[in-house]
N, C-alpha and C. Protein backbone atom coordinates (compact mmCIF):
# COMPACT_ATOMS: atom_id res chain seq x y z
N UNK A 1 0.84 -1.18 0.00
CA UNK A 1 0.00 0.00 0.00
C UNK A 1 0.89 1.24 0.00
N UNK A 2 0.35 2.31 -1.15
CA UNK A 2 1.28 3.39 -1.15
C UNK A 2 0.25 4.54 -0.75
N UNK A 3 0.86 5.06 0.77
CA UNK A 3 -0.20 6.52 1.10
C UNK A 3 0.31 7.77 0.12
N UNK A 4 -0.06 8.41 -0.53
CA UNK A 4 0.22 9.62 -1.48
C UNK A 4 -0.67 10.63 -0.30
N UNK A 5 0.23 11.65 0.25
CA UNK A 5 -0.21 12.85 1.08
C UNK A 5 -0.25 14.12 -0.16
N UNK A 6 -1.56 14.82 0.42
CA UNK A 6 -1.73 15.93 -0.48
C UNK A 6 -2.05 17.25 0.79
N UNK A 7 -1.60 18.03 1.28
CA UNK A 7 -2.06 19.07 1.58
C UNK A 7 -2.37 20.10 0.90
N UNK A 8 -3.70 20.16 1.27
CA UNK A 8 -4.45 21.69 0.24
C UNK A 8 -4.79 22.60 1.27
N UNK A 9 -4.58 22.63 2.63
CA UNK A 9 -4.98 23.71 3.29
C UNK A 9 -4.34 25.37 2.87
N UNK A 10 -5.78 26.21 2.65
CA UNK A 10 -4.96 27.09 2.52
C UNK A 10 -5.14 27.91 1.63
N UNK A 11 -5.57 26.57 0.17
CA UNK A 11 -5.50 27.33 -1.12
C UNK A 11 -6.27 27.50 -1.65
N UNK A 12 -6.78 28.55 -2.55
CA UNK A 12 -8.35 28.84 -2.91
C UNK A 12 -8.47 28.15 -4.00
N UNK A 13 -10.32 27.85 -3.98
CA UNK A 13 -10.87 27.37 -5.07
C UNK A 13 -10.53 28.04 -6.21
N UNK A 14 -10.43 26.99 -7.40
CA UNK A 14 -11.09 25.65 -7.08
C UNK A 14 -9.52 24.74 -7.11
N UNK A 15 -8.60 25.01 -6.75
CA UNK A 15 -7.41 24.62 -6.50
C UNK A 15 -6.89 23.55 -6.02
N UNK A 16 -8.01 23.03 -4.57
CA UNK A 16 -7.70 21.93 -3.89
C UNK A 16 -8.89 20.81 -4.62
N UNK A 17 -9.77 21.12 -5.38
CA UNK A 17 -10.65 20.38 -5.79
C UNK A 17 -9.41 19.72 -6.96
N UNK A 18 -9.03 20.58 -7.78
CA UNK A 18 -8.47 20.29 -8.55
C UNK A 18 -7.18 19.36 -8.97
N UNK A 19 -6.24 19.67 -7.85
CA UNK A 19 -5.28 18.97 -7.40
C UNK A 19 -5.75 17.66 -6.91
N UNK A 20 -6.98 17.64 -5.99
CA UNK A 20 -7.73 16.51 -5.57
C UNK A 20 -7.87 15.73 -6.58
N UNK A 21 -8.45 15.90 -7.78
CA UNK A 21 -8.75 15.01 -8.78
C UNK A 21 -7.82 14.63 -9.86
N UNK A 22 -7.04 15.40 -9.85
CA UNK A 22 -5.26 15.11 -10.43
C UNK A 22 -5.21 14.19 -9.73
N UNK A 23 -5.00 14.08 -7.89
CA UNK A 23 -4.50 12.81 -7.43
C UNK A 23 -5.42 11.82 -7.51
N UNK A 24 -6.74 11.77 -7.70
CA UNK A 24 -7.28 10.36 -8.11
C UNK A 24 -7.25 9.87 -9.27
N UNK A 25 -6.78 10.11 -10.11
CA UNK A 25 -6.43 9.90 -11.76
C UNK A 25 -5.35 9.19 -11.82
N UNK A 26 -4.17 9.04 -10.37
CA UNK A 26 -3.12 8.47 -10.56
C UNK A 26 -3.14 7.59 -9.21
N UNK A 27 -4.07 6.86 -8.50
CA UNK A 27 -4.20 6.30 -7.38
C UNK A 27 -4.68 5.04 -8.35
N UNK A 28 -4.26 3.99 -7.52
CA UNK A 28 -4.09 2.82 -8.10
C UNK A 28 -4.33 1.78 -7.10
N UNK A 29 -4.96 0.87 -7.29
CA UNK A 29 -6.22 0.25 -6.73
C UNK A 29 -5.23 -0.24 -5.06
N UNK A 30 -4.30 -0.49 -4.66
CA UNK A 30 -4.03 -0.68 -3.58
C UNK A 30 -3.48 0.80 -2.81
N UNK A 31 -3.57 1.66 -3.53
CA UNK A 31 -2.98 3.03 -3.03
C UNK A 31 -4.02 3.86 -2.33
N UNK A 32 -3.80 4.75 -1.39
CA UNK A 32 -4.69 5.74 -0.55
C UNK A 32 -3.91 7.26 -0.61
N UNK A 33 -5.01 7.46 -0.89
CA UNK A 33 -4.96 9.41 -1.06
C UNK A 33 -5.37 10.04 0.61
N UNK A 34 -4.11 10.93 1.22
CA UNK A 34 -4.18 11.16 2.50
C UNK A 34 -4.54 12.58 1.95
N UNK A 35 -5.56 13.51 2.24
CA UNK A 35 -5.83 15.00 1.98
C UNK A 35 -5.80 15.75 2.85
N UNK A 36 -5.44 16.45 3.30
CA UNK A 36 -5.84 17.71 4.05
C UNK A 36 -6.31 19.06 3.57
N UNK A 37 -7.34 18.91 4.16
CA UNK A 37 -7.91 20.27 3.55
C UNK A 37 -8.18 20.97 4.80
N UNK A 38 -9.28 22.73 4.66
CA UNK A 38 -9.31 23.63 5.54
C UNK A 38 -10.94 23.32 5.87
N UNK A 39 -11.23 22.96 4.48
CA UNK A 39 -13.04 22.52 4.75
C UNK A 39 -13.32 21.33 4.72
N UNK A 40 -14.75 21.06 5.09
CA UNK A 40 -15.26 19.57 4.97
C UNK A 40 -15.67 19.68 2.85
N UNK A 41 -15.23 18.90 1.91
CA UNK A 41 -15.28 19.08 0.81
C UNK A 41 -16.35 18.46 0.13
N UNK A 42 -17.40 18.42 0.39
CA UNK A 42 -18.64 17.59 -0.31
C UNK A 42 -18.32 17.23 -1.55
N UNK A 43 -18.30 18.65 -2.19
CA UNK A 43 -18.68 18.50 -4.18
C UNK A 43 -17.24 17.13 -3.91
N UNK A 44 -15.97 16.85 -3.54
CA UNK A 44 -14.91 16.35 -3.82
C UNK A 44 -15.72 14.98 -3.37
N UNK A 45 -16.21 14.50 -2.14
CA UNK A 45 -16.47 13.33 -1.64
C UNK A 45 -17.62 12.57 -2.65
N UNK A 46 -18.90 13.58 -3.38
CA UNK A 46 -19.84 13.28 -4.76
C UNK A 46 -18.44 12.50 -5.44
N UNK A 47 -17.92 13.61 -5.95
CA UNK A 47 -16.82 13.22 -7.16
C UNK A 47 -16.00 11.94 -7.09
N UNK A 48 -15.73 11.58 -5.88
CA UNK A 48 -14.62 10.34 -5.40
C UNK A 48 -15.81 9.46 -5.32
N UNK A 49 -16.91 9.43 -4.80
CA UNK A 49 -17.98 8.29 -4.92
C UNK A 49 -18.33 7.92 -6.27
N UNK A 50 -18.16 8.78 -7.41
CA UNK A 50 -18.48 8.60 -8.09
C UNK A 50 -17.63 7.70 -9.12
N UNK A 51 -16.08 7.62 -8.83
CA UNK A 51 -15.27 7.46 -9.09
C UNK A 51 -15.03 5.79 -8.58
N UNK A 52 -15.55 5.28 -7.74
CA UNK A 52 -15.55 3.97 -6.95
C UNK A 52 -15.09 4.02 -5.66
N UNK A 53 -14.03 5.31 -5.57
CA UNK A 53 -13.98 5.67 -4.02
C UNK A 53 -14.45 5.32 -2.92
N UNK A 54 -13.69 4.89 -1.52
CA UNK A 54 -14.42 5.25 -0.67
C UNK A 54 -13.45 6.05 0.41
N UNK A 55 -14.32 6.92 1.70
CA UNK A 55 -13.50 7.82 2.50
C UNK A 55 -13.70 7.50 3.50
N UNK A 56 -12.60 7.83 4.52
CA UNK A 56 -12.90 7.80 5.74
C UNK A 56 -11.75 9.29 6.28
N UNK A 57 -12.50 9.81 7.12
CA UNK A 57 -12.63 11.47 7.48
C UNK A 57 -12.22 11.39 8.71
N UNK A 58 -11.61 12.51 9.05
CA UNK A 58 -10.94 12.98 10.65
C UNK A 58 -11.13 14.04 10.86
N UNK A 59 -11.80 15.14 11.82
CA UNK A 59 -11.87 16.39 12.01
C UNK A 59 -10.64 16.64 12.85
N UNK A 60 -9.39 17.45 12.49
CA UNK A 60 -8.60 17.91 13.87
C UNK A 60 -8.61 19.10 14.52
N UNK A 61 -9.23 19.93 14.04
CA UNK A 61 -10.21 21.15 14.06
C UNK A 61 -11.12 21.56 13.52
N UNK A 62 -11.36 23.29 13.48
CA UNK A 62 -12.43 23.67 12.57
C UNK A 62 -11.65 23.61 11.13
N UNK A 63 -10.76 24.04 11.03
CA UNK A 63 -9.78 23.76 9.87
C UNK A 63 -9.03 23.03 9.41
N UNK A 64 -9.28 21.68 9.72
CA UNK A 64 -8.40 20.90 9.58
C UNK A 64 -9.30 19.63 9.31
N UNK A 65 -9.04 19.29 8.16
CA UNK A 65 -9.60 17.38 8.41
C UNK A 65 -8.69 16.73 7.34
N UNK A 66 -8.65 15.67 7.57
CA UNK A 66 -8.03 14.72 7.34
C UNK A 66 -8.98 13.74 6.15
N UNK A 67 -8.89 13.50 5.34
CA UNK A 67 -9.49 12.44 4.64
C UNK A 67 -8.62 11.59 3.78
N UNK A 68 -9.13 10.24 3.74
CA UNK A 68 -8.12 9.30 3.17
C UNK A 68 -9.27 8.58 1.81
N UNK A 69 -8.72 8.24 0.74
CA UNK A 69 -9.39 7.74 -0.25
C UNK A 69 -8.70 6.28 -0.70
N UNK A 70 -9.36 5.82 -1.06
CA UNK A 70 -9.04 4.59 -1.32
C UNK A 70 -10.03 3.66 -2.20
N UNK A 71 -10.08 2.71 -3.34
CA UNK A 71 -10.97 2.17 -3.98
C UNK A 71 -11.17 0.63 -2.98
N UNK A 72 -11.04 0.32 -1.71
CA UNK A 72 -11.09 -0.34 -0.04
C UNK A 72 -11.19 0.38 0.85
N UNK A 73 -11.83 0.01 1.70
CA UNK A 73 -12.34 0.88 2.20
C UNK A 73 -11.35 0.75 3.72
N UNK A 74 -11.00 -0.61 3.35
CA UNK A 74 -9.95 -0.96 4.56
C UNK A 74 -8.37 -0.82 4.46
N UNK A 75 -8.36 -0.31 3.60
CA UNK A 75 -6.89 0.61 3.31
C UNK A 75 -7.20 2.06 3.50
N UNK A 76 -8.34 2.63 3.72
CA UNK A 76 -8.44 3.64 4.33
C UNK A 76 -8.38 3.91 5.47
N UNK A 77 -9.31 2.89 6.64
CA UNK A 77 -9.02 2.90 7.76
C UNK A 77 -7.44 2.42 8.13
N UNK A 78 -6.61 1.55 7.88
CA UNK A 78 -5.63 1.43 7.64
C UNK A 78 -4.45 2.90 7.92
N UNK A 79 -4.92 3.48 6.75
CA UNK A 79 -3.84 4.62 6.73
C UNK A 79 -4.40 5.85 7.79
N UNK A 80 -5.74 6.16 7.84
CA UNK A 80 -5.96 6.61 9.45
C UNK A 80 -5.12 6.27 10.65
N UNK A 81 -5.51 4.98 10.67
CA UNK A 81 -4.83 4.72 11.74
C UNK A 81 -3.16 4.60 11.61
N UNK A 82 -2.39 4.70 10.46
CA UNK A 82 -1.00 4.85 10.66
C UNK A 82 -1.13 6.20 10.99
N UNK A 83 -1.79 7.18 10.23
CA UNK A 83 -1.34 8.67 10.37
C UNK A 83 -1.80 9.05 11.61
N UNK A 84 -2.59 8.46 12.61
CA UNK A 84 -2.63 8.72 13.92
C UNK A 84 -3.86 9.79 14.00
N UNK A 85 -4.74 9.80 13.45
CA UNK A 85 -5.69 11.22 13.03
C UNK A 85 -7.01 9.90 12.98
C-alpha cells in the first residue's frame, strides 16, 4: 500500500478540488490518497464516490480534516490509523 499525502490547506478554489482530482487519476487500486484540507469538501467526496472511491474522514479542528481515499475501504481505515488522526 502506497499513502500519497496531499495538503491543500490554505489554497483557494477551485485549486484543492483540482489537485484533488489530479491525485485520483493516478491512485491505483491498492494506493490511498491522504488529503488535508481547511473545509469539509462535499462536491470532492460526490466526485470520489463517483469514481468507486471510498473515504474515511478525521476532524482535527475547525480547519483541519483529514481524509483518506481509497478504492477499499480498509486501506483507508488502515492509513488513518497509521497517520494517527
Amino acid at each position: 500500500m502506497a499513502v500519497v499525502k496531499l495538503d491543500v490547506r490554505g489554497l483557494n478554489h477551485p485549486e484543492p478540488l483540482e489537485r484533488s482530482v489530479a491525485a485520483f487519476e493516478k491512485l491505483g487500486r491498492g494506493d490511498v490518497l491522504h488529503l488535508v484540507i481547511h473545509r469539509y469538501p462535499v462536491p470532492l467526496l460526490k466526485l470520489a464516490q463517483s469514481r468507486g472511491l471510498v473515504c474515511e474522514t478525521a476532524q482535527k479542528s475547525e480547519e483541519e480534516f483529514h481524509l483518506f481515499f481509497a478504492f477499499d475501504g480498509a486501506l483507508c481505515r488502515s492509513a488513518r490509523e497509521t497517520a494517527g488522526v
